[in-house]
N, C-alpha and C. Protein backbone atom coordinates (compact mmCIF):
# COMPACT_ATOMS: atom_id res chain seq x y z
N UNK A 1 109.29 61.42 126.13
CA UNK A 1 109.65 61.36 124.73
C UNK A 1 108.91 62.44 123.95
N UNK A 2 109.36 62.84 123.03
CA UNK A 2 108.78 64.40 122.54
C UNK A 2 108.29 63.48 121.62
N UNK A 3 106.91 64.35 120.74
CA UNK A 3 105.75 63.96 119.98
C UNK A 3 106.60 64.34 118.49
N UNK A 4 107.53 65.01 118.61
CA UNK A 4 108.29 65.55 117.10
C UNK A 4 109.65 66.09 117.91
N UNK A 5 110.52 65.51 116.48
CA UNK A 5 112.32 65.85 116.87
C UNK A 5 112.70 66.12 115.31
N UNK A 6 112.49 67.24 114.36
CA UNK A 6 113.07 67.48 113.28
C UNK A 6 114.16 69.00 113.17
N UNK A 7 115.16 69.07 112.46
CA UNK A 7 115.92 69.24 112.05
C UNK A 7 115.46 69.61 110.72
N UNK A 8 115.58 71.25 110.26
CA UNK A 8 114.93 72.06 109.30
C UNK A 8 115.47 73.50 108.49
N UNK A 9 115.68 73.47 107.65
CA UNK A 9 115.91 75.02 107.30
C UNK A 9 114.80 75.75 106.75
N UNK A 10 115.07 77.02 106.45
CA UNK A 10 114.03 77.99 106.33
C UNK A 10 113.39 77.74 105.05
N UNK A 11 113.48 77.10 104.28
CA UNK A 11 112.91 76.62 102.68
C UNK A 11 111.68 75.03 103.16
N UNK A 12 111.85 74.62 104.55
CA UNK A 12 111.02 73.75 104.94
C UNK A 12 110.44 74.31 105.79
N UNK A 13 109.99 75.76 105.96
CA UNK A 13 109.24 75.56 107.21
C UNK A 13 107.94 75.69 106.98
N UNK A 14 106.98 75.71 106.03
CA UNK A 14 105.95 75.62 105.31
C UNK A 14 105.39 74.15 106.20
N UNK A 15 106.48 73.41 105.88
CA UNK A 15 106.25 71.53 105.84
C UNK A 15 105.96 71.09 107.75
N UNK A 16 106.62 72.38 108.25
CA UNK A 16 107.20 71.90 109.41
C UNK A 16 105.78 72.87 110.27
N UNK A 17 105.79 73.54 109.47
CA UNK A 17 104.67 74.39 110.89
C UNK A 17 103.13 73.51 110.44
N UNK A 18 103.19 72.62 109.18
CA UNK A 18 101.77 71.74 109.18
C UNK A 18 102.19 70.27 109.85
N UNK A 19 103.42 70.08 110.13
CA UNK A 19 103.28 68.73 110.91
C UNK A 19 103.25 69.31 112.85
N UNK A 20 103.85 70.60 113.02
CA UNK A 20 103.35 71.05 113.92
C UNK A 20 101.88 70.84 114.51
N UNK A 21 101.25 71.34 113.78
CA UNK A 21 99.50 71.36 113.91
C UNK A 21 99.05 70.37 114.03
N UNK A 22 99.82 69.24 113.67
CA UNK A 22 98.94 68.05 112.92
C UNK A 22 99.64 66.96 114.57
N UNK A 23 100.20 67.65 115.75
CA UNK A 23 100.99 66.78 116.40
C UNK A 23 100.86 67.68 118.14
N UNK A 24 100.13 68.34 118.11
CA UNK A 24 100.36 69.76 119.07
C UNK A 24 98.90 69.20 119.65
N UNK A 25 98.64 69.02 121.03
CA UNK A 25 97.75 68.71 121.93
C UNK A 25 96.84 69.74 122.65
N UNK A 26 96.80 70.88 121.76
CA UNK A 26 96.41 71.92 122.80
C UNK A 26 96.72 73.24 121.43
N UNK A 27 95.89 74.09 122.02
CA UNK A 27 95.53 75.49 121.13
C UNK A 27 96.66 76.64 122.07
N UNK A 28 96.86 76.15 123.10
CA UNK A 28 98.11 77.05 123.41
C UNK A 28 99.75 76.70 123.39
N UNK A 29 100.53 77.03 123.17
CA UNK A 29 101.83 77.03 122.44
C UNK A 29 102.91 77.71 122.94
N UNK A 30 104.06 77.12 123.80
CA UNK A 30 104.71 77.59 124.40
C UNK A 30 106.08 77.59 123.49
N UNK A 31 106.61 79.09 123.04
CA UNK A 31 107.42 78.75 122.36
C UNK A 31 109.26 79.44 123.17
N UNK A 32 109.84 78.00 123.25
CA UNK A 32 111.33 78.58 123.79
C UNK A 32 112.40 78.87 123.13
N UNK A 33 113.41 79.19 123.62
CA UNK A 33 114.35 79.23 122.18
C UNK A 33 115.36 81.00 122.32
N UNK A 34 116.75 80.61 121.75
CA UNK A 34 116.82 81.74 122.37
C UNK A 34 116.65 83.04 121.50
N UNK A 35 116.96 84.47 121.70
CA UNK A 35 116.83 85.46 120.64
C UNK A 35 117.08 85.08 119.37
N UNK A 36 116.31 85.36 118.05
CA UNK A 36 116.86 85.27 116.83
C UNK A 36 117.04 83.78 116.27
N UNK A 37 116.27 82.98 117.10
CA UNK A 37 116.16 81.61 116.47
C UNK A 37 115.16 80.99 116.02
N UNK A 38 114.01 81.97 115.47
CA UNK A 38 113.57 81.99 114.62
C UNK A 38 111.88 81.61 115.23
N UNK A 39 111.71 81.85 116.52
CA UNK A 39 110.44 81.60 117.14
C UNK A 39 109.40 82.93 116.27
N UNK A 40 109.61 83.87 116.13
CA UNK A 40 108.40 84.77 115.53
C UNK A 40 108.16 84.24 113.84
N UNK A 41 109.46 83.56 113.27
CA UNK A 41 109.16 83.27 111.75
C UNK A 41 108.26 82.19 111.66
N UNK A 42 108.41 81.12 113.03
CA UNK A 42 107.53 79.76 112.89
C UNK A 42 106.26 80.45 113.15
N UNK A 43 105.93 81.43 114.17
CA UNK A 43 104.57 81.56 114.42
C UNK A 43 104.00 82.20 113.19
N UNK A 44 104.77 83.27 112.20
CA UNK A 44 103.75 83.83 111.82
C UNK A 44 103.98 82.50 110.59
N UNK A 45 104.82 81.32 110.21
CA UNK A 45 104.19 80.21 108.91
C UNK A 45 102.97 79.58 109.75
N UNK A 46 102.59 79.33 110.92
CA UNK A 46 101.56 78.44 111.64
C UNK A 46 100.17 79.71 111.25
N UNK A 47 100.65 80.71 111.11
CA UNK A 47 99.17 81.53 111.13
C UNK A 47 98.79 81.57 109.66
N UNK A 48 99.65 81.00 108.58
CA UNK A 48 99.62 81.15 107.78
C UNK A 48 98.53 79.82 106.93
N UNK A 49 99.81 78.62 107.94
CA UNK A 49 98.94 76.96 107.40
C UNK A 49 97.34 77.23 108.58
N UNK A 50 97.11 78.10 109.38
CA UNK A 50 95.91 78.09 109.47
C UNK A 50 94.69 79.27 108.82
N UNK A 51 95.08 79.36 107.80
CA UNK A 51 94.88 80.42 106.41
C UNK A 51 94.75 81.59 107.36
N UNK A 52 95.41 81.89 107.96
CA UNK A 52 95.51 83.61 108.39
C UNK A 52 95.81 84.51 107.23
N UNK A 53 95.31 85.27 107.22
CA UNK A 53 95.64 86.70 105.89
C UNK A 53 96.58 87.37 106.17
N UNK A 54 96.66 87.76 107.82
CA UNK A 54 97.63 88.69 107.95
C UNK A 54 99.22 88.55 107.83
N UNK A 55 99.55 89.64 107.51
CA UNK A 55 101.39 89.27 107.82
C UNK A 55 101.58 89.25 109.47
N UNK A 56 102.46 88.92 110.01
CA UNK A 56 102.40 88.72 111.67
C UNK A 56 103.66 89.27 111.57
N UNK A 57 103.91 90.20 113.09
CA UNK A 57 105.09 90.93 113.44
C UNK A 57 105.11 90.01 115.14
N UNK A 58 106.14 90.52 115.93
CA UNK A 58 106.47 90.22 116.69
C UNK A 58 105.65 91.00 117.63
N UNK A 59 105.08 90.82 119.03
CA UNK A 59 103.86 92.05 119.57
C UNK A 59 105.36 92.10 120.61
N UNK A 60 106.50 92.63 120.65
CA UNK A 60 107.48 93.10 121.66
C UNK A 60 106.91 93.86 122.70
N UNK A 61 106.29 94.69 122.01
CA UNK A 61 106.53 96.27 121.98
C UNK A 61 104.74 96.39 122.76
N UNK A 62 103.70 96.16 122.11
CA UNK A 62 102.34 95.58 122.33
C UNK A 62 101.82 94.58 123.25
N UNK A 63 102.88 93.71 123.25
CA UNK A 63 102.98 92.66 124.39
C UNK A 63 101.87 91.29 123.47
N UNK A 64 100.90 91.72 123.31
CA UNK A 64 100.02 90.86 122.32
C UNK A 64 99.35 91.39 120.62
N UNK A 65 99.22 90.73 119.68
CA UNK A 65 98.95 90.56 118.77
C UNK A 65 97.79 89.73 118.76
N UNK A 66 96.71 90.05 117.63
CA UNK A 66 95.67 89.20 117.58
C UNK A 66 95.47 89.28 115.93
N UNK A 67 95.26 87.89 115.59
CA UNK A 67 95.34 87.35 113.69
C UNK A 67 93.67 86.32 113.55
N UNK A 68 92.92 86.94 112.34
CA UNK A 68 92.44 86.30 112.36
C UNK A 68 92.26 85.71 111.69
N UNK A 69 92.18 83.60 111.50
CA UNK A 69 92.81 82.61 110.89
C UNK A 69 90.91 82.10 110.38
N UNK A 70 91.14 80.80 109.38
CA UNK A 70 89.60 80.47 109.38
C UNK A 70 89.16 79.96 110.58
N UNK A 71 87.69 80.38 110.72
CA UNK A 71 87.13 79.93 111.91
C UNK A 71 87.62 80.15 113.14
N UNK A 72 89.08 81.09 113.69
CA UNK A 72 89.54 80.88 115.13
C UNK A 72 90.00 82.37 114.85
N UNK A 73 90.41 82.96 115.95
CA UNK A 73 91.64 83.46 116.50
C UNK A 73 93.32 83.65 116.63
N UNK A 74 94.04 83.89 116.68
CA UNK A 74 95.64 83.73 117.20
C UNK A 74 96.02 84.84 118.36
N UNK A 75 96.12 84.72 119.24
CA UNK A 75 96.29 85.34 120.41
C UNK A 75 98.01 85.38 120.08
N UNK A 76 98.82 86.35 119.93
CA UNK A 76 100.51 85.91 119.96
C UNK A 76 101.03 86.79 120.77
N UNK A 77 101.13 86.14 121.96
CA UNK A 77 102.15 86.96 123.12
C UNK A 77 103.69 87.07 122.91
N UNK A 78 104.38 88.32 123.48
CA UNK A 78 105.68 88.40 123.43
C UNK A 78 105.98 88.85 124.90
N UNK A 79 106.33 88.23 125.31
CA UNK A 79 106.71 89.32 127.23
C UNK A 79 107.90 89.04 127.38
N UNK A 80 109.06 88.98 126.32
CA UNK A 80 110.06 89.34 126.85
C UNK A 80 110.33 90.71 127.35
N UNK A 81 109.77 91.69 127.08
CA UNK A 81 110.19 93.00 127.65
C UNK A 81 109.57 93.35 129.21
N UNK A 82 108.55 92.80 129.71
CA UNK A 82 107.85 92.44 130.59
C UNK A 82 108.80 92.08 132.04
N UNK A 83 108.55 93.22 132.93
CA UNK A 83 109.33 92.64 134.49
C UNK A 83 109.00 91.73 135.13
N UNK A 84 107.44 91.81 135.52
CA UNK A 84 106.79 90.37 136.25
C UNK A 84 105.96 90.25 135.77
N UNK A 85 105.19 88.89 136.43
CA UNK A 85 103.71 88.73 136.09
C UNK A 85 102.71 89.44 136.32
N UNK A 86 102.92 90.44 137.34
CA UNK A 86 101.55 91.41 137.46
C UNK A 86 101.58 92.14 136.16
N UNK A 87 102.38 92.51 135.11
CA UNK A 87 101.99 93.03 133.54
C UNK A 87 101.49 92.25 132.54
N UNK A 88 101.35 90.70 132.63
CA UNK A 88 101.06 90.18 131.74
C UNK A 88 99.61 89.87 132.89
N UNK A 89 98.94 90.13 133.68
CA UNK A 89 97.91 90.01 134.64
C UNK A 89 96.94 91.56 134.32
N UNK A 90 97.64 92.25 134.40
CA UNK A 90 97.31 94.00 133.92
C UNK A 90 96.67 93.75 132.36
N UNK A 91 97.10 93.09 131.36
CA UNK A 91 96.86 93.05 130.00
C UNK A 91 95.58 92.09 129.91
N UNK A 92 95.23 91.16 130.95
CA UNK A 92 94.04 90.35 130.93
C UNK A 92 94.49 88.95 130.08
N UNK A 93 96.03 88.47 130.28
CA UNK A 93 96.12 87.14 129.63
C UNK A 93 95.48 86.11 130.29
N UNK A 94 94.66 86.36 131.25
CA UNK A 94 93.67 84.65 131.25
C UNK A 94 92.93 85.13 130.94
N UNK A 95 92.02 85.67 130.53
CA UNK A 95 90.94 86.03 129.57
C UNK A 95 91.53 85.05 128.30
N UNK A 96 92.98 85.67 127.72
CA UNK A 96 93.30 85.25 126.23
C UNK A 96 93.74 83.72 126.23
N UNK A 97 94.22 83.36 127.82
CA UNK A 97 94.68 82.07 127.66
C UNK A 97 93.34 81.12 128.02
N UNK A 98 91.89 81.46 128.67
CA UNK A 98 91.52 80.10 128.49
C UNK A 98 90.02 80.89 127.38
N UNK A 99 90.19 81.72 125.99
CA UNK A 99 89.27 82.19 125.25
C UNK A 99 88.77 80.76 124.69
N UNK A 100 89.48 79.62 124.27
CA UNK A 100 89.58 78.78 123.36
C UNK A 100 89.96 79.18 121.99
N UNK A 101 91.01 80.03 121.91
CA UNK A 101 91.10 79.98 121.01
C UNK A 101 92.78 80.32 120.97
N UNK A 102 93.39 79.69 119.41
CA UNK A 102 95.09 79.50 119.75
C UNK A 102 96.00 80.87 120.56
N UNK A 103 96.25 80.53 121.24
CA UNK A 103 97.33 81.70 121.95
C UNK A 103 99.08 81.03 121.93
N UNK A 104 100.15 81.78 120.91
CA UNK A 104 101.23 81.35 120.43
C UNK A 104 101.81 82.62 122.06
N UNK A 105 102.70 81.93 122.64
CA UNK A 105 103.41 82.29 123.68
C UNK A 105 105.14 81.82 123.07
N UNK A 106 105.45 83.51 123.32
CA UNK A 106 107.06 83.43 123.16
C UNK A 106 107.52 84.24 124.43
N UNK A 107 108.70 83.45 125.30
CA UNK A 107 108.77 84.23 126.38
C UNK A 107 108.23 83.66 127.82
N UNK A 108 107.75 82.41 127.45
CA UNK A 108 106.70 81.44 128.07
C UNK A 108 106.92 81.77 130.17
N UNK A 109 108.87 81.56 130.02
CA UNK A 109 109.46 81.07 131.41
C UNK A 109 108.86 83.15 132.07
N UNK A 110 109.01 83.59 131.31
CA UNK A 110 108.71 84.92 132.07
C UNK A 110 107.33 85.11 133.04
N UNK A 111 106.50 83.97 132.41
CA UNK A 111 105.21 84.01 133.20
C UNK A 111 104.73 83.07 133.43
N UNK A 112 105.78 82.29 134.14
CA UNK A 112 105.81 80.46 134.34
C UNK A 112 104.51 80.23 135.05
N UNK A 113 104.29 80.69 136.34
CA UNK A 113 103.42 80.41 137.60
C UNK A 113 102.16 80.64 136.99
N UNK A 114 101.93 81.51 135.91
CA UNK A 114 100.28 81.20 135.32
C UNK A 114 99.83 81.02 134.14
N UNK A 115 100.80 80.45 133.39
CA UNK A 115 100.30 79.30 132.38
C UNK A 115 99.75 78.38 132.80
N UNK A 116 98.14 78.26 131.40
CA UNK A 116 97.72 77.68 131.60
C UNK A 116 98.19 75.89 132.04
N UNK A 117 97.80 75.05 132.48
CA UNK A 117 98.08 73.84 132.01
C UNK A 117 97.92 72.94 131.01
N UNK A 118 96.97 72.70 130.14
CA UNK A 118 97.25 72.09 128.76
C UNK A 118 97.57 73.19 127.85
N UNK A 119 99.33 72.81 127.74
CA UNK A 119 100.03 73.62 126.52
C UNK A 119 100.87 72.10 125.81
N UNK A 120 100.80 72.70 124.34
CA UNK A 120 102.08 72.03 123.86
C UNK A 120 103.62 73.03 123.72
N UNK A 121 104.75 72.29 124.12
CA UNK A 121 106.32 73.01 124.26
C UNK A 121 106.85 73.39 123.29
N UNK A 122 106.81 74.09 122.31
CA UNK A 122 108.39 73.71 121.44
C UNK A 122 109.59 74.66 121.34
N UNK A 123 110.58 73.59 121.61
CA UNK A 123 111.92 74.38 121.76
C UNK A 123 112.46 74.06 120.53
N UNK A 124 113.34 75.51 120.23
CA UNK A 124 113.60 75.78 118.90
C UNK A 124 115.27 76.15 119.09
N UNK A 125 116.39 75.92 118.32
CA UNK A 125 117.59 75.62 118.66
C UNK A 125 118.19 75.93 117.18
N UNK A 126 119.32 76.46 117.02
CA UNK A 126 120.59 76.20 116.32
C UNK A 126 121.01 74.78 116.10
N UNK A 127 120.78 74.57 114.58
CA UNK A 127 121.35 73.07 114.73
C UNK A 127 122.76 73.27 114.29
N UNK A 128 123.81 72.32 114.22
CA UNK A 128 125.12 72.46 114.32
C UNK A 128 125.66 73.28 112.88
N UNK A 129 124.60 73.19 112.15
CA UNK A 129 124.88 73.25 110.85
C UNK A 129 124.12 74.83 111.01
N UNK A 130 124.67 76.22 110.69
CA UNK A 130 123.87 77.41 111.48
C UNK A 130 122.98 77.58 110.39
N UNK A 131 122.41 76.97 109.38
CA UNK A 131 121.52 77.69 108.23
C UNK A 131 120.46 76.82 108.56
N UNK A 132 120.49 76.01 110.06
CA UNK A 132 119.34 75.16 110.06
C UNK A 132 118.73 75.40 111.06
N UNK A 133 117.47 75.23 112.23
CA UNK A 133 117.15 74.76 113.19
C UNK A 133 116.36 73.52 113.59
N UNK A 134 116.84 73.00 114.80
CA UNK A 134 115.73 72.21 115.60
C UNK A 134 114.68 72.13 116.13
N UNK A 135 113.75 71.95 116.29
CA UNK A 135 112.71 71.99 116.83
C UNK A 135 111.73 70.77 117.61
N UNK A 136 111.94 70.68 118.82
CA UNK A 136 111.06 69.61 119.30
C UNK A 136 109.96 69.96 120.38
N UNK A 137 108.97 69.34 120.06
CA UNK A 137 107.84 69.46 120.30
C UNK A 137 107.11 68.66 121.60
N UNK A 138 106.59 68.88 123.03
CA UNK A 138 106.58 68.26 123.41
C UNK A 138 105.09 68.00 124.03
C-alpha cells in the first residue's frame, strides 16, 4: 500500500512537495515517471520547502547537481543520458548515495543494481485530466 496517492496540478505543488517530506522514509528519492511529467519541477519545489536558495535545473547534461538547503545538501541525479552503470560508478555516486545527505534520483531504473537500499519511490503520471498529475509515493 503506498504511504501517499494524490492527484494534483501545478498551482498545488507547493502543498504536495511538503506532504512529500512529511511521508518519505529515507533522504534518497527515486523519482519515475515518464519524459515531461514533471519529475525536475517536483524536485526543484522539494529544494525549495527545504529552504534551498537556488533555482534547480535538470543535471542531464552534468549528470549531477548539488543545492544547498538549511542544514543539508541535495545531491540531484539525472542519468537518463547515461549507457551503463560503470558512468554513474566513474562520477563517484556511492560516495553521493550513502553522504547522508538528500540525493533526488531521476532515471532511477538506469542504475537499478546499485541503488542504495533505503529509498523512498515516487511515481509521477498524467492524470486523465492532462493539466494534472499523480503521484504516489511508496
Amino acid at each position: 500500500m503506498s504511504k501517499l496517492h494524490i492527484e494534483f496540478s501545478i498551482e498545488q505543488l507547493k502543498d504536495v512537495a511538503q506532504q512529500v517530506l512529511k511521508h518519505v522514509n529515507s533522504k534518497t528519492l527515486l523519482f519515475y515517471g515518464e519524459m515531461g511529467v514533471g519529475k525536475t519541477t517536483l524536485i526543484n519545489e522539494l529544494v525549495k520547502a527545504l529552504d534551498g536558495k537556488d533555482e534547480t535545473s535538470s543535471p542531464t547534461f552534468s549528470i549531477v547537481n548539488e543545492y544547498e538547503v538549511k542544514n543539508d545538501l541535495v545531491y540531484h541525479f539525472d542519468f537518463y543520458r547515461i549507457n551503463d552503470e560503470v558512468e554513474a560508478l566513474d562520477i563517484g555516486v556511492e560516495d553521493y548515495f550513502y553522504s547522508k545527505h538528500w540525493c533526488f534520483i531521476e532515471w532511477p531504473e538506469k542504475i537499478a543494481s546499485i541503488l542504495p537500499d533505503n529509498v523512498s519511490i515516487i511515481k509521477l503520471a498524467l492524470a486523465s485530466d492532462f493539466n494534472k498529475r499523480v503521484l504516489i509515493l511508496n
